[in-house]
Protein backbone atom coordinates (compact mmCIF):
# COMPACT_ATOMS: atom_id res chain seq x y z
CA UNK A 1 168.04 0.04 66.42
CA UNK A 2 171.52 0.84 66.79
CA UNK A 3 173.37 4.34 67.08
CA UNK A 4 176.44 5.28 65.28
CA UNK A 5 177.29 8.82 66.01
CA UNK A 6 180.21 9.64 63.46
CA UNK A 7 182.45 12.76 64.34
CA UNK A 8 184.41 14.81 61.54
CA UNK A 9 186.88 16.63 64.31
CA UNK A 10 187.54 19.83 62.93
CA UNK A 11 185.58 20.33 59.81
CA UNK A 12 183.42 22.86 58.51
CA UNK A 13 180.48 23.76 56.59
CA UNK A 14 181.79 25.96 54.84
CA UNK A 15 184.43 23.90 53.17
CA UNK A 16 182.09 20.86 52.37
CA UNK A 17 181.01 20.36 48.85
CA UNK A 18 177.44 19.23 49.86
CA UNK A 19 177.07 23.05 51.34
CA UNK A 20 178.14 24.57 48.21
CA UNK A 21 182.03 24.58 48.41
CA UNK A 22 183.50 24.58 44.99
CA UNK A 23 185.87 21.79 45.02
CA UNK A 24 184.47 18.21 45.60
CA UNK A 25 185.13 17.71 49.09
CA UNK A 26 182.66 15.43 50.65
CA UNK A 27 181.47 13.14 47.50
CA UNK A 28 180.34 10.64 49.90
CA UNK A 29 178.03 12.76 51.70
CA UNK A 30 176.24 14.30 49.45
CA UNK A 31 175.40 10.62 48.19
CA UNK A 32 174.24 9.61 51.93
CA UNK A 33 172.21 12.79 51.64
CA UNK A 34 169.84 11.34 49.06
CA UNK A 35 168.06 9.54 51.64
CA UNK A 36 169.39 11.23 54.57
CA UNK A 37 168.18 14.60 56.65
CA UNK A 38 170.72 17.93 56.20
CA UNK A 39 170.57 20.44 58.36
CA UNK A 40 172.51 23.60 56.69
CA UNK A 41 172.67 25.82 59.52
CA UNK A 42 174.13 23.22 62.19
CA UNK A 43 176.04 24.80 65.21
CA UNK A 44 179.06 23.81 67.38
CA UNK A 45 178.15 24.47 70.64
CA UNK A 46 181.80 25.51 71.50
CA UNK A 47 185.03 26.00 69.49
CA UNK A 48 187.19 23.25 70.22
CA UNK A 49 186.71 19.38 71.05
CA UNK A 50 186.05 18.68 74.55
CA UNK A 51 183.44 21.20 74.92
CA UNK A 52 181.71 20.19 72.04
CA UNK A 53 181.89 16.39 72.74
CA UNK A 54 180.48 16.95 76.37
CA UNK A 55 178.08 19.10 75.15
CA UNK A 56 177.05 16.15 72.10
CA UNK A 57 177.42 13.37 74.78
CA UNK A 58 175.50 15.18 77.76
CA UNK A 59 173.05 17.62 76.09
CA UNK A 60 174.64 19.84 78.09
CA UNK A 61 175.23 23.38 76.71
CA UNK A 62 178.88 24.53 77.14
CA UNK A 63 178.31 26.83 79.95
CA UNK A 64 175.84 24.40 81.93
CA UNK A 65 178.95 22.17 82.10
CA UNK A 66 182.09 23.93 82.24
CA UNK A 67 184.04 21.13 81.42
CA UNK A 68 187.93 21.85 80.04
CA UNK A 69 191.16 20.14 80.41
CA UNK A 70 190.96 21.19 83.77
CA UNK A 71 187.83 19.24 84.67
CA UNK A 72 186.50 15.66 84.52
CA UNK A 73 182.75 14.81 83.78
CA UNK A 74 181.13 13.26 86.62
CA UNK A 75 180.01 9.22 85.56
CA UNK A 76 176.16 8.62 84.54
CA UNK A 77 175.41 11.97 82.47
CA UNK A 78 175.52 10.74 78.85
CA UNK A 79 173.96 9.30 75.96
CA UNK A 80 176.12 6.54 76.07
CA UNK A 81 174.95 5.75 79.90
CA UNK A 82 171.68 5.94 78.60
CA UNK A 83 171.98 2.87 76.43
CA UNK A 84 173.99 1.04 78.24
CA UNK A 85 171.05 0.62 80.93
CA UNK A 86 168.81 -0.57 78.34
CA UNK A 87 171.25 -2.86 77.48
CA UNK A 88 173.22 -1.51 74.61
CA UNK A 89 176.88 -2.31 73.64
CA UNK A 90 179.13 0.73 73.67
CA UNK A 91 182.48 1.46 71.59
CA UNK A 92 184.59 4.79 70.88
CA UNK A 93 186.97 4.86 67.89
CA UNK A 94 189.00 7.61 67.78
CA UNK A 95 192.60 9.14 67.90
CA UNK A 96 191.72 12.10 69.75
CA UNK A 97 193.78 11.93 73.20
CA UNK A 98 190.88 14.17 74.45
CA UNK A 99 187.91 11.67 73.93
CA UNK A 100 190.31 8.66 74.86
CA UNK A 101 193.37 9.24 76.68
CA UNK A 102 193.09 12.49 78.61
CA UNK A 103 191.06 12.67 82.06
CA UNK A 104 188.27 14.71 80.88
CA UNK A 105 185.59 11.48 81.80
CA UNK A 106 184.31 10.68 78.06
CA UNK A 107 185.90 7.08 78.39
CA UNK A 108 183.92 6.20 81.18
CA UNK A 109 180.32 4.98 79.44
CA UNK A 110 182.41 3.34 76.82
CA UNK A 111 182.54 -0.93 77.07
CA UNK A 112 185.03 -0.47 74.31
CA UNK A 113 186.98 2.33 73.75
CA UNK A 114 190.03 1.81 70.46
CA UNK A 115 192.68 4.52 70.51
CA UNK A 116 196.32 4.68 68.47
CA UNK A 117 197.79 1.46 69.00
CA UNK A 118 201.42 1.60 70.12
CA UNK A 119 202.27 -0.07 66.37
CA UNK A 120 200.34 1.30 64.45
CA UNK A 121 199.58 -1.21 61.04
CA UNK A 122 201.73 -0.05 58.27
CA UNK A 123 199.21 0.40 55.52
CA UNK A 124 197.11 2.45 57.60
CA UNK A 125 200.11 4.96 58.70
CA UNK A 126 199.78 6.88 55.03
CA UNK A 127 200.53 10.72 55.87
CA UNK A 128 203.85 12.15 55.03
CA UNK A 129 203.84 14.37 58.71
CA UNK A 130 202.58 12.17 61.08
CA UNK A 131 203.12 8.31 62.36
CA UNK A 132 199.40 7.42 63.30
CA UNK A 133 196.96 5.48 61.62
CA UNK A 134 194.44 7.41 59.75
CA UNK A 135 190.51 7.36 59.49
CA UNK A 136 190.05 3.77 57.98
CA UNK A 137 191.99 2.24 60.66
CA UNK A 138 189.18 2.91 62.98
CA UNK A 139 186.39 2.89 60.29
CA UNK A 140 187.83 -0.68 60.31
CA UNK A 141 188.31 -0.93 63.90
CA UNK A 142 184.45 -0.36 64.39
CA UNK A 143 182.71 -2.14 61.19
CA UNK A 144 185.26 -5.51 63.42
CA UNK A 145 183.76 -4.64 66.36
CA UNK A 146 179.94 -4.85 65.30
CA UNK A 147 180.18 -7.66 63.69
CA UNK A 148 177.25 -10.56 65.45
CA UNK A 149 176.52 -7.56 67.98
CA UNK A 150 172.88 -6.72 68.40
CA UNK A 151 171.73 -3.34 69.81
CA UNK A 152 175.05 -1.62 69.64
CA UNK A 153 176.35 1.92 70.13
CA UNK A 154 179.27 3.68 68.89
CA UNK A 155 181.27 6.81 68.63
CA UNK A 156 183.87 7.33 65.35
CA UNK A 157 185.47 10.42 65.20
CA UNK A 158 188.00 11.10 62.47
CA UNK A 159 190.96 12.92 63.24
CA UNK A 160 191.79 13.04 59.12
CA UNK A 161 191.37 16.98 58.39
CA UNK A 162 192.69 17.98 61.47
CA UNK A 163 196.06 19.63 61.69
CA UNK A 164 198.99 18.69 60.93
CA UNK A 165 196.90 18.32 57.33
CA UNK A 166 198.48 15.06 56.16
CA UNK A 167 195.75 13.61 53.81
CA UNK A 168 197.61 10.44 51.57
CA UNK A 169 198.65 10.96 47.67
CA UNK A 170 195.10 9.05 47.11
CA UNK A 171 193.16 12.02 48.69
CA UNK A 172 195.32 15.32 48.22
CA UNK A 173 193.61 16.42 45.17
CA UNK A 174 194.51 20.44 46.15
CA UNK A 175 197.67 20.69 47.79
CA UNK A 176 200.85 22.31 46.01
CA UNK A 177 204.30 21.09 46.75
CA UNK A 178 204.25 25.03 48.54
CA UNK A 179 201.76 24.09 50.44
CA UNK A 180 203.56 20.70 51.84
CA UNK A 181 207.03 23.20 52.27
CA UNK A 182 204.92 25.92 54.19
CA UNK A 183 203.22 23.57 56.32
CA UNK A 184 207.07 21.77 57.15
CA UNK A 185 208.36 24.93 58.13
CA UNK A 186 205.89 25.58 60.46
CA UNK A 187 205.34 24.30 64.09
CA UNK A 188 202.42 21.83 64.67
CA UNK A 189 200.84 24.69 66.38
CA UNK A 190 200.95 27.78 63.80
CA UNK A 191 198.32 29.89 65.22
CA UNK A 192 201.41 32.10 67.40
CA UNK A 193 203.02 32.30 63.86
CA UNK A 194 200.70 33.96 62.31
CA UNK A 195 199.14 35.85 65.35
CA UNK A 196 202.29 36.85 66.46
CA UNK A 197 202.85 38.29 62.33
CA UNK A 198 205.56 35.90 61.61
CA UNK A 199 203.79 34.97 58.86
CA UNK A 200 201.02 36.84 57.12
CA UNK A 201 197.75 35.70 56.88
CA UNK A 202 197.55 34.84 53.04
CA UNK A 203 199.84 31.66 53.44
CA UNK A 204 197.04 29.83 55.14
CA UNK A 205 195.01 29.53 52.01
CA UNK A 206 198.03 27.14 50.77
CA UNK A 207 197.44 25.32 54.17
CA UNK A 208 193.74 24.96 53.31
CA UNK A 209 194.39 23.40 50.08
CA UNK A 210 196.07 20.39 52.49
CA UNK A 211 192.89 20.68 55.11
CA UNK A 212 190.39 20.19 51.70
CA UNK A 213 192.60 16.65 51.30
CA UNK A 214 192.02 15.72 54.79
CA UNK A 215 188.72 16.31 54.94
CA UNK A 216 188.17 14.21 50.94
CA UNK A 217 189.55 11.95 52.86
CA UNK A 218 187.01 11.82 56.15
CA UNK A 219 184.25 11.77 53.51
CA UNK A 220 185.74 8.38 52.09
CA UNK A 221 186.10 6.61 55.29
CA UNK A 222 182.34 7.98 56.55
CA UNK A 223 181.26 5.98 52.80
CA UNK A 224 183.28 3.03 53.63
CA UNK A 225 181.65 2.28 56.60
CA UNK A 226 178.02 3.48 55.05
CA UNK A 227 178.98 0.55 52.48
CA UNK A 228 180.02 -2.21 54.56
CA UNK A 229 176.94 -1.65 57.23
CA UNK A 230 174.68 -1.53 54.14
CA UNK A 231 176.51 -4.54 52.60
CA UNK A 232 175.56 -6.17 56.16
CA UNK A 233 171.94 -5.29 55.64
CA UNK A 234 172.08 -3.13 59.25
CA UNK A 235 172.48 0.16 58.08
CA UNK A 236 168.83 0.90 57.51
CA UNK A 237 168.54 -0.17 60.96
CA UNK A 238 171.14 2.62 62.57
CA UNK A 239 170.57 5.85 63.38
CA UNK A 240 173.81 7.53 61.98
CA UNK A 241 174.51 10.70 62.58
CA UNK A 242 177.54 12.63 61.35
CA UNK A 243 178.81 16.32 62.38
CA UNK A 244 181.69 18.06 62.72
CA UNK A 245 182.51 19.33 66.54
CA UNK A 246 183.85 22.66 65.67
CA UNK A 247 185.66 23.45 62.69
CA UNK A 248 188.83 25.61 61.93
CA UNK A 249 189.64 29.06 61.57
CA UNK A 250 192.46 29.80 58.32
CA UNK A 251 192.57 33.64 58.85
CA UNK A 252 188.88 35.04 58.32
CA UNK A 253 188.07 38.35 59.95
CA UNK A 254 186.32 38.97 63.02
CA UNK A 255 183.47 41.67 62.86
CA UNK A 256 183.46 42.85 65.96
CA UNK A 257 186.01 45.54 67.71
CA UNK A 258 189.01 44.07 69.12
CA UNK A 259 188.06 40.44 67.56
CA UNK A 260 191.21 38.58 66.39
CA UNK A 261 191.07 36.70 63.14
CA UNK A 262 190.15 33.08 62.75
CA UNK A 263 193.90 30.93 62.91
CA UNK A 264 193.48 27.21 64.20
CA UNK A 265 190.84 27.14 66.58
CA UNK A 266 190.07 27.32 70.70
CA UNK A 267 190.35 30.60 70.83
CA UNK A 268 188.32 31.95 67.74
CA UNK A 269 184.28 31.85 67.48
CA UNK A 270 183.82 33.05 64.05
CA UNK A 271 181.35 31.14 61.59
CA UNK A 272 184.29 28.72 60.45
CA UNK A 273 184.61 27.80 64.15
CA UNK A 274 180.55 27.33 64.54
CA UNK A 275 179.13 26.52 61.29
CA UNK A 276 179.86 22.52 61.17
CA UNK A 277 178.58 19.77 58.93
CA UNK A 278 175.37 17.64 60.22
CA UNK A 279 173.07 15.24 58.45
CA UNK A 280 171.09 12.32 60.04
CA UNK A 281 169.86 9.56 58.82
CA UNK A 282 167.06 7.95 61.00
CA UNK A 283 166.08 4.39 60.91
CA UNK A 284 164.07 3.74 57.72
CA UNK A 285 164.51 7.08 56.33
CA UNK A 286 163.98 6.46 52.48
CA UNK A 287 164.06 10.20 51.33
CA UNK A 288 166.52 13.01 51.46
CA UNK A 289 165.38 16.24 53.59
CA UNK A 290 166.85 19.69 54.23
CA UNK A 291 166.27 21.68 57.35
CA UNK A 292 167.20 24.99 57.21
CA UNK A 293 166.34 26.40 60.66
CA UNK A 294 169.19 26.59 63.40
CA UNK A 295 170.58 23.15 64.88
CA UNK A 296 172.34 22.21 67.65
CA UNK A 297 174.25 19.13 68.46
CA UNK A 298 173.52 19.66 71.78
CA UNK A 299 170.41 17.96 70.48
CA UNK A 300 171.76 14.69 70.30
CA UNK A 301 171.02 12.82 73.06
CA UNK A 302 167.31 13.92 72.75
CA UNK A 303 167.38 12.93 69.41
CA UNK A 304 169.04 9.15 70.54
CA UNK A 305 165.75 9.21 72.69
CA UNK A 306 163.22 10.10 70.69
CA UNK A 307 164.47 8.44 67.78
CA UNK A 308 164.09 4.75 70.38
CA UNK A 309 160.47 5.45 71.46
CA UNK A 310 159.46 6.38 68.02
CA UNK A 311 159.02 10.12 68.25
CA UNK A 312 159.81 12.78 65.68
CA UNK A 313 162.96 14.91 67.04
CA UNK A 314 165.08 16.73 65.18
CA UNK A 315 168.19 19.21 65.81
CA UNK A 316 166.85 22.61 65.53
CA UNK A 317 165.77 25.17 68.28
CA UNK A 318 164.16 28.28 67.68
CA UNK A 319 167.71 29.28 69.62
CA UNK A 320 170.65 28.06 69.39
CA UNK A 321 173.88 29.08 71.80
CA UNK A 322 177.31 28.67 71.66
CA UNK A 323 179.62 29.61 74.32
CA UNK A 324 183.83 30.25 74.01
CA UNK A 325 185.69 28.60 77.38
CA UNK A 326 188.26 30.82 79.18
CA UNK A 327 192.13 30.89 77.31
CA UNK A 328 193.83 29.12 80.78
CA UNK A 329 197.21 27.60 81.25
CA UNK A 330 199.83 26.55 79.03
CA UNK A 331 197.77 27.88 75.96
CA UNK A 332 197.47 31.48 77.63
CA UNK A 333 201.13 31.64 78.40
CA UNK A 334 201.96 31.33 74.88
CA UNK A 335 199.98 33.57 73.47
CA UNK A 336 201.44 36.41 76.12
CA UNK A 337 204.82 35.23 74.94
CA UNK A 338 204.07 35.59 71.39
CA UNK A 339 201.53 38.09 70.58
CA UNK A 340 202.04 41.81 71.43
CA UNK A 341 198.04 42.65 72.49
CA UNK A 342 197.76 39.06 74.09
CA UNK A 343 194.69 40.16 75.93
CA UNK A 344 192.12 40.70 73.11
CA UNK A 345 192.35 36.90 72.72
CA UNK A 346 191.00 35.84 75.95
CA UNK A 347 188.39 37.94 75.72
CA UNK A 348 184.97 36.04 76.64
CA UNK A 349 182.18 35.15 73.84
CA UNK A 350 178.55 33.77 73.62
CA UNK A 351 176.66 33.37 70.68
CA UNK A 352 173.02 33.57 69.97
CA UNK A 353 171.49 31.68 66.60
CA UNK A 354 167.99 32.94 65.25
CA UNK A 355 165.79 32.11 62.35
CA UNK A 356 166.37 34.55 59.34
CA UNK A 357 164.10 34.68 56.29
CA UNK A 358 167.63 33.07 54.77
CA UNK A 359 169.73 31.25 56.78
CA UNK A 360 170.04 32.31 60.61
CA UNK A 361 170.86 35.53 62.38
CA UNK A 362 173.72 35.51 64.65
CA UNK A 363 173.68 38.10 68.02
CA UNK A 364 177.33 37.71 69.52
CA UNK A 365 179.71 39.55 71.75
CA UNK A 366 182.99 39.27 71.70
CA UNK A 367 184.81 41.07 75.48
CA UNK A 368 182.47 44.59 75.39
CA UNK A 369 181.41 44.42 71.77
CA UNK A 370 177.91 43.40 70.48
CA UNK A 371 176.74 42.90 67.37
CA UNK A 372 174.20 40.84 64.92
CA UNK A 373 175.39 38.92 61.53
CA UNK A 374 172.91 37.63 58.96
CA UNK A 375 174.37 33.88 57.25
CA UNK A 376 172.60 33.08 54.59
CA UNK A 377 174.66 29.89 53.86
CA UNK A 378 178.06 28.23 54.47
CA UNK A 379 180.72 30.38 54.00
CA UNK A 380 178.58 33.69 54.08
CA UNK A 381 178.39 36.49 56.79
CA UNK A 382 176.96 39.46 56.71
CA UNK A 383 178.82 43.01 58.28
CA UNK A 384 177.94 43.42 61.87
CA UNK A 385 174.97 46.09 62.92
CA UNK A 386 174.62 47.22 66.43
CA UNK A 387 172.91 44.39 69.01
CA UNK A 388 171.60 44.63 72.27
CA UNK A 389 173.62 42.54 74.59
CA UNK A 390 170.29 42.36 76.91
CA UNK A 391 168.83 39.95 74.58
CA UNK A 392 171.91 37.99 74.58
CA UNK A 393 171.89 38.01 78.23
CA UNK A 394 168.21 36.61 77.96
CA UNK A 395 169.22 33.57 76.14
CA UNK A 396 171.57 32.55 78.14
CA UNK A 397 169.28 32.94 81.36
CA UNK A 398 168.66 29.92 81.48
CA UNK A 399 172.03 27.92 81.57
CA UNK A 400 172.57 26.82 85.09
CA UNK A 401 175.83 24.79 86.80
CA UNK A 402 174.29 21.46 85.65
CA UNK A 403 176.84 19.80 88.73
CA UNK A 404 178.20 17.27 86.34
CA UNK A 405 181.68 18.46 86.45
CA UNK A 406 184.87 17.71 89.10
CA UNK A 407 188.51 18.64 89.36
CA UNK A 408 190.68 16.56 87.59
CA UNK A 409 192.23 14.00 89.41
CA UNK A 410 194.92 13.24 86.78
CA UNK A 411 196.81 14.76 84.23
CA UNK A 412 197.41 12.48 80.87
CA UNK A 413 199.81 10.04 80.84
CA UNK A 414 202.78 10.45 78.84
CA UNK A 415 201.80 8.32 75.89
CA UNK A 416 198.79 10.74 75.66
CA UNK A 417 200.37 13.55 76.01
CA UNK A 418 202.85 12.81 73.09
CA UNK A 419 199.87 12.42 70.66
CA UNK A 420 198.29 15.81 71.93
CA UNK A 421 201.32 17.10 71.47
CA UNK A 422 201.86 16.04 67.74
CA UNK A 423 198.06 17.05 67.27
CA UNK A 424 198.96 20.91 68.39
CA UNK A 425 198.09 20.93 72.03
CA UNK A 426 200.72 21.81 74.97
């Protein structure tokens, strides 16, 4: 078979269609659904992209490890390695500078590895704010490279909903000209704006009409490659899976004490930080499923395995954890230079995910507060009730160092760092 693990960077459940979000968001999905498995109450296990991709390469929770900008994975730990020993082909698409420029490790298993070209092709560069190619470019990029490849394994992930939101005319069914002025006033990275009470917290519903483009507009380059590997009569061959990493906080409340609202994301762990998009479709799979138990993408490598020997292995856990990384850094200086009570956003978080007899339960602390959450669905959390951080404590017990991390020996190069830059970051 071959694996195509497909990546919506920043996008959540809660503002996907095929969860229940009112405007038509992710068409496309919902379609691949009909014969595909849906897990409604998937989990990030972190808040921001390199976290979550070591944890979805290595199996790895967050805390076992520890890898941040700071860090580089040690070689031989990932899916990726896996296959290439059995003799696999591996590729990563992508214009994240995290999974291909910066020196975090997640090139290394790659034989392949297709980032933003230094000119980028002009009908692919379609976004009023940014000079990049968008999603099809490496949709295209990929359904090229498989092309007379046998046993091949790849890694897409779409940078098209996250910020600056710059979906094309063709795709920006939501956004007001208001919108497109608020989000060219503002810096790249808003969160300080709005943190800091420059703005209020209202405005970023005009930003998400622009995020509910860019994410239309993930969904149509996920169907454009479903079409062309089904056109190529491989597709029921693949095991595709596609997930968001974490997805994005546009000013939701915290229930905790002292928990800052959801703006951007890194920092925040609320449900619209956690609560991603997953569905699977395994080789063969002729019918649609739902799961409604928690899921992990930590599970994916097992699933990569058990899905080769011909063994039934899914995403959920009876728990699921998520785990927030220390604020550190560049990022930590400018929140003390911008927010007045700096402090309460460095505050450390784990997260806990139950079965509920709806949905999943949620134990979480956030610094010295506790609590529990009931989420029924996307989009849906209950008021917090007193927890007992013992049992959080107990479910993390078993998260050792798993020793696959190293100092960095590098920072990025400056080509990277002017795309992380224009993404947000430094």
């Amino acid at each position: 078979m071959n694996v195509l693990l497909i990546v919506l960077d920043s996008v959540r459940a809660a503002n996907c269609s095929l969860y229940g979000y009112p405007r038509t968001t992710t068409p496309g999905l919902e379609s691949l659904a009909e014969t595909a498995t849906v897990y409604r109450s998937a989990r990030a296990p972190s808040n921001w992209s390199v976290p979550s991709h070591v944890s979805l390469f290595t199996g790895f929770e967050t805390e076992a490890h520890g890898v941040t900008i700071h860090d580089e994975l040690e070689p031989g730990h990932t899916v990726w390695d896996d296959l290439s020993a059995v003799g696999y082909t591996t590729g990563l698409f992508t214009e994240n500078g995290f999974l291909a420029g910066e020196e975090v490790g997640l090139t290394e298993p790659f034989d392949t590895v297709v980032s933003v070209p230094e000119k980028p092709p002009t009908e692919y560069v379609t976004g009023e704010h940014t000079a990049v190619p968008d999603g099809f470019y490496y949709a295209d990029a990929l359904c090229d490279w498989t092309k007379g490849r046998s046993e091949w394994a790849a890694c897409l992930n779409l940078m098209d909903a996250h910020r600056p939101y710059d979906p094309s005319s063709t795709y920006d069914r939501w956004g007001s000209p208001q919108a497109h002025d608020l989000q060219s006033e503002l810096p790249v990275r808003w969160e300080f704006e709005f943190n800091g009470g420059s703005h209020p917290l209202w405005r970023l519903k005009g930003l998400e009409s622009l995020y509910d483009g860019g994410i239309r507009q993930a969904d149509a380059v996920v169907q454009s490659v479903v079409e062309r590997l089904r056109d190529r009569g491989v597709f029921e061959e693949t095991l595709l899976v596609v997930c968001g990493d974490h997805g994005e906080g546009l000013g939701e409340l915290g229930r905790l004490d002292a928990q800052p609202p959801a703006v951007a994301h890194i920092v925040p762990m609320t449900e619209t930080l956690l609560h991603v998009p997953l569905l699977a479709k395994f080789p063969g799979q002729q019918e649609g499923q739902t799961v409604d138990g928690p899921a992990t993408l930590t599970a994916f490598r097992d699933v990569v395995r058990g899905t080769r020997h011909e063994k039934q292995e899914c995403f959920t856990r009876s728990q699921v954890l998520a785990s927030k990384q220390p604020v550190t850094g560049d990022l930590r200086d400018r929140y003390e230079a911008a927010v007045a009570d700096a402090a309460r956003f460095f505050q450390p978080s784990r997260a806990v995910y139950e079965p509920a007899d709806v949905g999943v339960r949620k134990i979480y602390s956030w610094g010295d507060a506790v609590g529990a959450v009931d989420i029924p669905y996307a989009g849906a959390v209950g008021e917090a009730r007193t927890a007992d951080r013992g049992r959080l404590a107990a479910a993390f017990e078993s998260v050792g160092d798993a020793g696959v991390r190293r100092p960095s020996s590098d920072g990025s190069d400056a080509g990277t760092r002017e795309q992380l830059e224009a993404l947000g970051y430094f």
